[in-house]
N, C-alpha and C. Protein backbone atom coordinates (compact mmCIF):
# COMPACT_ATOMS: atom_id res chain seq x y z
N UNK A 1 0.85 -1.19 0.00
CA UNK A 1 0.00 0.00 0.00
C UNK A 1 0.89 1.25 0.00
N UNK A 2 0.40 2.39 -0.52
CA UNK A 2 1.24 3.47 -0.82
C UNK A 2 0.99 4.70 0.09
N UNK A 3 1.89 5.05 0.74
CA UNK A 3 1.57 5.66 2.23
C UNK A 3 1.22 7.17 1.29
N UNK A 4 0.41 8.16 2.41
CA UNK A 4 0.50 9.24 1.99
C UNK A 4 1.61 10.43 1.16
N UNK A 5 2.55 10.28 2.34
CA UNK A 5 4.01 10.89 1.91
C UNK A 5 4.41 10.25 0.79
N UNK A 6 4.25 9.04 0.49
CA UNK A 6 4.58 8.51 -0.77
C UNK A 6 3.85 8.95 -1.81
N UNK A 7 2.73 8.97 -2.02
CA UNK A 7 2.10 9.28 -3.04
C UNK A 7 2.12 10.70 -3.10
N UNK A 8 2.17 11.55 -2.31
CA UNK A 8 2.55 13.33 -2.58
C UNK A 8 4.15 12.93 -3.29
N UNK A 9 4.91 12.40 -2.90
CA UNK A 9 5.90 12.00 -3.78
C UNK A 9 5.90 11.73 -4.98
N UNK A 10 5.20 10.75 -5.20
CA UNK A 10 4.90 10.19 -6.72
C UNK A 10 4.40 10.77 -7.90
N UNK A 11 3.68 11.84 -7.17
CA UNK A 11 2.83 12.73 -7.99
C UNK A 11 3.98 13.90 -8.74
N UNK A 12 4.59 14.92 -7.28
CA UNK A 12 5.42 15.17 -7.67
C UNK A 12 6.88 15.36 -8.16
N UNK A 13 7.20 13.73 -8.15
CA UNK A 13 8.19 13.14 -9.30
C UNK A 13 7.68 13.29 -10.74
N UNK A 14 7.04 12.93 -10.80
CA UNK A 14 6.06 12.19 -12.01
C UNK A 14 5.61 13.62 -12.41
N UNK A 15 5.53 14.85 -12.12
CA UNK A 15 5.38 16.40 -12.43
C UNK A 15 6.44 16.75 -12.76
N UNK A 16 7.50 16.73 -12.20
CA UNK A 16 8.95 16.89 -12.52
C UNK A 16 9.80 16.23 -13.60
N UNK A 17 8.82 15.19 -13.35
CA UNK A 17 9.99 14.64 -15.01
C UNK A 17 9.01 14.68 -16.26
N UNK A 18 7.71 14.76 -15.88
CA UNK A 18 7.13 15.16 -17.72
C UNK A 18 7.07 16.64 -17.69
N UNK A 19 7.22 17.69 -16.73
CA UNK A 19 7.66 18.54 -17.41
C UNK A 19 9.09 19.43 -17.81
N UNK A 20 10.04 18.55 -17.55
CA UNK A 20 11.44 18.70 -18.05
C UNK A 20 11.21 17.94 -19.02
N UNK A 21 10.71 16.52 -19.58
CA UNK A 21 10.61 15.93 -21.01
C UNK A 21 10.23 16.93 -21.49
N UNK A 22 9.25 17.74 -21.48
CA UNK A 22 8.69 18.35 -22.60
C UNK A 22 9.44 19.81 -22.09
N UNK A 23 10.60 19.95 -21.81
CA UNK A 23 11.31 21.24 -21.90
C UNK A 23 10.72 22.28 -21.46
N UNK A 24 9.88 22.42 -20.13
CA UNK A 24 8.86 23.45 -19.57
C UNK A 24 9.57 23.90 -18.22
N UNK A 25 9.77 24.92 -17.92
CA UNK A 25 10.15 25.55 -16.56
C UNK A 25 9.25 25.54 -15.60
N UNK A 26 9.49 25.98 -14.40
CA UNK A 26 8.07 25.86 -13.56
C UNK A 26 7.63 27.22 -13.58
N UNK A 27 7.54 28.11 -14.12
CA UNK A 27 7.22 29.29 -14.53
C UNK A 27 6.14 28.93 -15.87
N UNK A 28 6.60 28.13 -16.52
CA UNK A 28 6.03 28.07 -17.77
C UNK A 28 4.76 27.19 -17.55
N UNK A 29 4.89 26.13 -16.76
CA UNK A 29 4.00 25.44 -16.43
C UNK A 29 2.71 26.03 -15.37
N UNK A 30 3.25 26.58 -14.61
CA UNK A 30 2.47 27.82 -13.72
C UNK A 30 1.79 28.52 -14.65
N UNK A 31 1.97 29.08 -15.97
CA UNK A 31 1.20 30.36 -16.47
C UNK A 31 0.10 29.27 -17.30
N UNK A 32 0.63 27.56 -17.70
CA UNK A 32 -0.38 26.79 -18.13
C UNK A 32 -1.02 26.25 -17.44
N UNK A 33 -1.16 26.20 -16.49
CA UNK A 33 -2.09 25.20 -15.22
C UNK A 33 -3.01 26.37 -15.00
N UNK A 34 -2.54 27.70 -14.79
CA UNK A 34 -3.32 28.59 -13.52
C UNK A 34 -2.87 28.38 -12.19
N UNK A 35 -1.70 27.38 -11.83
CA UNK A 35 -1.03 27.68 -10.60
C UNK A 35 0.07 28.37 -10.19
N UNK A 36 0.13 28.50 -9.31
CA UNK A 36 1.57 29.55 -9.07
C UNK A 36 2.43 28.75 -9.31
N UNK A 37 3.64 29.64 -9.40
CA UNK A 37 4.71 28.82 -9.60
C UNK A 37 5.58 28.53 -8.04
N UNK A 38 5.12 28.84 -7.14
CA UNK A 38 5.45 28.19 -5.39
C UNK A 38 4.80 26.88 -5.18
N UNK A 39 3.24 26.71 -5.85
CA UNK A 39 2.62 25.55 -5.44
C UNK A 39 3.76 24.47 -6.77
N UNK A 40 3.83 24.57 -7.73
CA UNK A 40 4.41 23.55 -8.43
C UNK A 40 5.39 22.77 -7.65
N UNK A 41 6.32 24.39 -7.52
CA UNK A 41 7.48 24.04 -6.71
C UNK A 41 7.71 23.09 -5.40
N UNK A 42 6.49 23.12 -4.75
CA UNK A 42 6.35 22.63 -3.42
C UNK A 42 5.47 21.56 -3.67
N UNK A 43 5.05 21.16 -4.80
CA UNK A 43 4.15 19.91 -5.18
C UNK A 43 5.48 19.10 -5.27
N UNK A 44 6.48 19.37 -6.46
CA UNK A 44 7.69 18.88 -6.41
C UNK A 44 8.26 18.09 -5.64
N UNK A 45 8.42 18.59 -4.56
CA UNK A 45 9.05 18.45 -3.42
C UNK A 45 8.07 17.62 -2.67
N UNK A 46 6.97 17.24 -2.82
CA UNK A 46 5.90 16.48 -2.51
C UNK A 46 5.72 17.08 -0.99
N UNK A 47 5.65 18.22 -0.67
CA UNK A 47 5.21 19.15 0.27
C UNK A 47 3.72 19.46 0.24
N UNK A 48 3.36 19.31 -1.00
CA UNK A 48 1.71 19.66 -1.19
C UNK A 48 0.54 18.37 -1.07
N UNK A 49 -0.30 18.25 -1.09
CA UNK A 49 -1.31 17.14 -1.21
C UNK A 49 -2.13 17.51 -2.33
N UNK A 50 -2.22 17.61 -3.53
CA UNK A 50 -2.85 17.91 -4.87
C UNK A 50 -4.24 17.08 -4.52
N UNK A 51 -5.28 17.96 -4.76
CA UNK A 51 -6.52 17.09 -5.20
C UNK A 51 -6.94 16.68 -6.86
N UNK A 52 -7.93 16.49 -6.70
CA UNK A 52 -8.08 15.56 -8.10
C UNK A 52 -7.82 16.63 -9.04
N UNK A 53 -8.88 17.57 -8.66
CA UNK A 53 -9.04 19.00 -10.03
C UNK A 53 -7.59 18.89 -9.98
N UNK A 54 -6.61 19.83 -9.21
CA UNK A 54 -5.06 20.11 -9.70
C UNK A 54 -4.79 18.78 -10.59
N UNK A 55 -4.96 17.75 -10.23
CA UNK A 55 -3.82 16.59 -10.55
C UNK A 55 -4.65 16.57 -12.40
N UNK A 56 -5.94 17.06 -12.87
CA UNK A 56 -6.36 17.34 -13.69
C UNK A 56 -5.90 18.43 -14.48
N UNK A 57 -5.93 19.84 -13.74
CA UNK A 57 -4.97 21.17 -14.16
C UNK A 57 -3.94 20.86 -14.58
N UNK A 58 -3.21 19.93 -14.06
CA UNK A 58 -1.53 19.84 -14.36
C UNK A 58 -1.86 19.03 -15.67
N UNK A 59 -2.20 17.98 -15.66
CA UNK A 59 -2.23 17.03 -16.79
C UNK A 59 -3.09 17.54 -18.15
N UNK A 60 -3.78 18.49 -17.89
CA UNK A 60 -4.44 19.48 -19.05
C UNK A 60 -2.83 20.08 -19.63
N UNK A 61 -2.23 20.94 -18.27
CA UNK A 61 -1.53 21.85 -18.96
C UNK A 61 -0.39 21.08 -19.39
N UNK A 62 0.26 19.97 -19.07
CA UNK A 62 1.48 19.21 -19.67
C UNK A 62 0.76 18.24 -20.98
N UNK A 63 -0.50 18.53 -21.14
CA UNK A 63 -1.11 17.48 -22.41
C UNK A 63 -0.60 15.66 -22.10
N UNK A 64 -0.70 15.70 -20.86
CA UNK A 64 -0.87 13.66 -20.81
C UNK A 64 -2.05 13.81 -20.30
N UNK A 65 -2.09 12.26 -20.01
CA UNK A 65 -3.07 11.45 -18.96
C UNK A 65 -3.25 12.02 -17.71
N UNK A 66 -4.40 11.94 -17.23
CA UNK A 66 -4.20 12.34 -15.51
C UNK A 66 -3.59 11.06 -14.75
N UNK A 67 -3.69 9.79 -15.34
CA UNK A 67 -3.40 8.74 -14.49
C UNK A 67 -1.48 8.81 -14.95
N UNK A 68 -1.28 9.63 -15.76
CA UNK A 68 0.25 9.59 -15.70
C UNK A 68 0.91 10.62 -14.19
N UNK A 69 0.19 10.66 -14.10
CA UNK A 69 0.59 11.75 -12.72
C UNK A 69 0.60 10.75 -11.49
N UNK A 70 -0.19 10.00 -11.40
CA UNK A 70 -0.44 8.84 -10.41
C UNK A 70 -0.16 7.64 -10.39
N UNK A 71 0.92 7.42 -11.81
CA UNK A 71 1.21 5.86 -11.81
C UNK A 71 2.63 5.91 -11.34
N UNK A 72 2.94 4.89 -10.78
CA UNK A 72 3.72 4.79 -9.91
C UNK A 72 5.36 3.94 -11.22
């Protein structure tokens, strides 16, 4: 089973590396989500707990899957 802290992890790993694949800053990704660029930052760092909508926002604005954000 995947503890909390883990999965705020997973999420923002899995934020961090599709948006360096697709060559995006966290500035850049911030002005495409509608989030700041502190919450990215601190999603990153799996400091944040993203609900569904964000984990949706993000995956709108990086153009994948939402379940690419959550697969482990």
């Amino acid at each position: 089973m995947v503890s909390c802290m883990d999965m705020r992890k997973l999420v923002g790993d899995n934020v961090s590396r599709i948006r360096k694949e697709k060559g995006l800053t966290q500035e850049q990704l911030s002005e495409l989500s509608g989030l700041s660029q502190q919450y990215i930052s601190d999603l990153e760092r799996g400091k944040r707990n993203p609900t569904i909508v964000t984990i949706y926002e993000l995956a709108m604005a990086l153009k994948v899957a939402h379940l690419e954000l959550v697969a482990p």
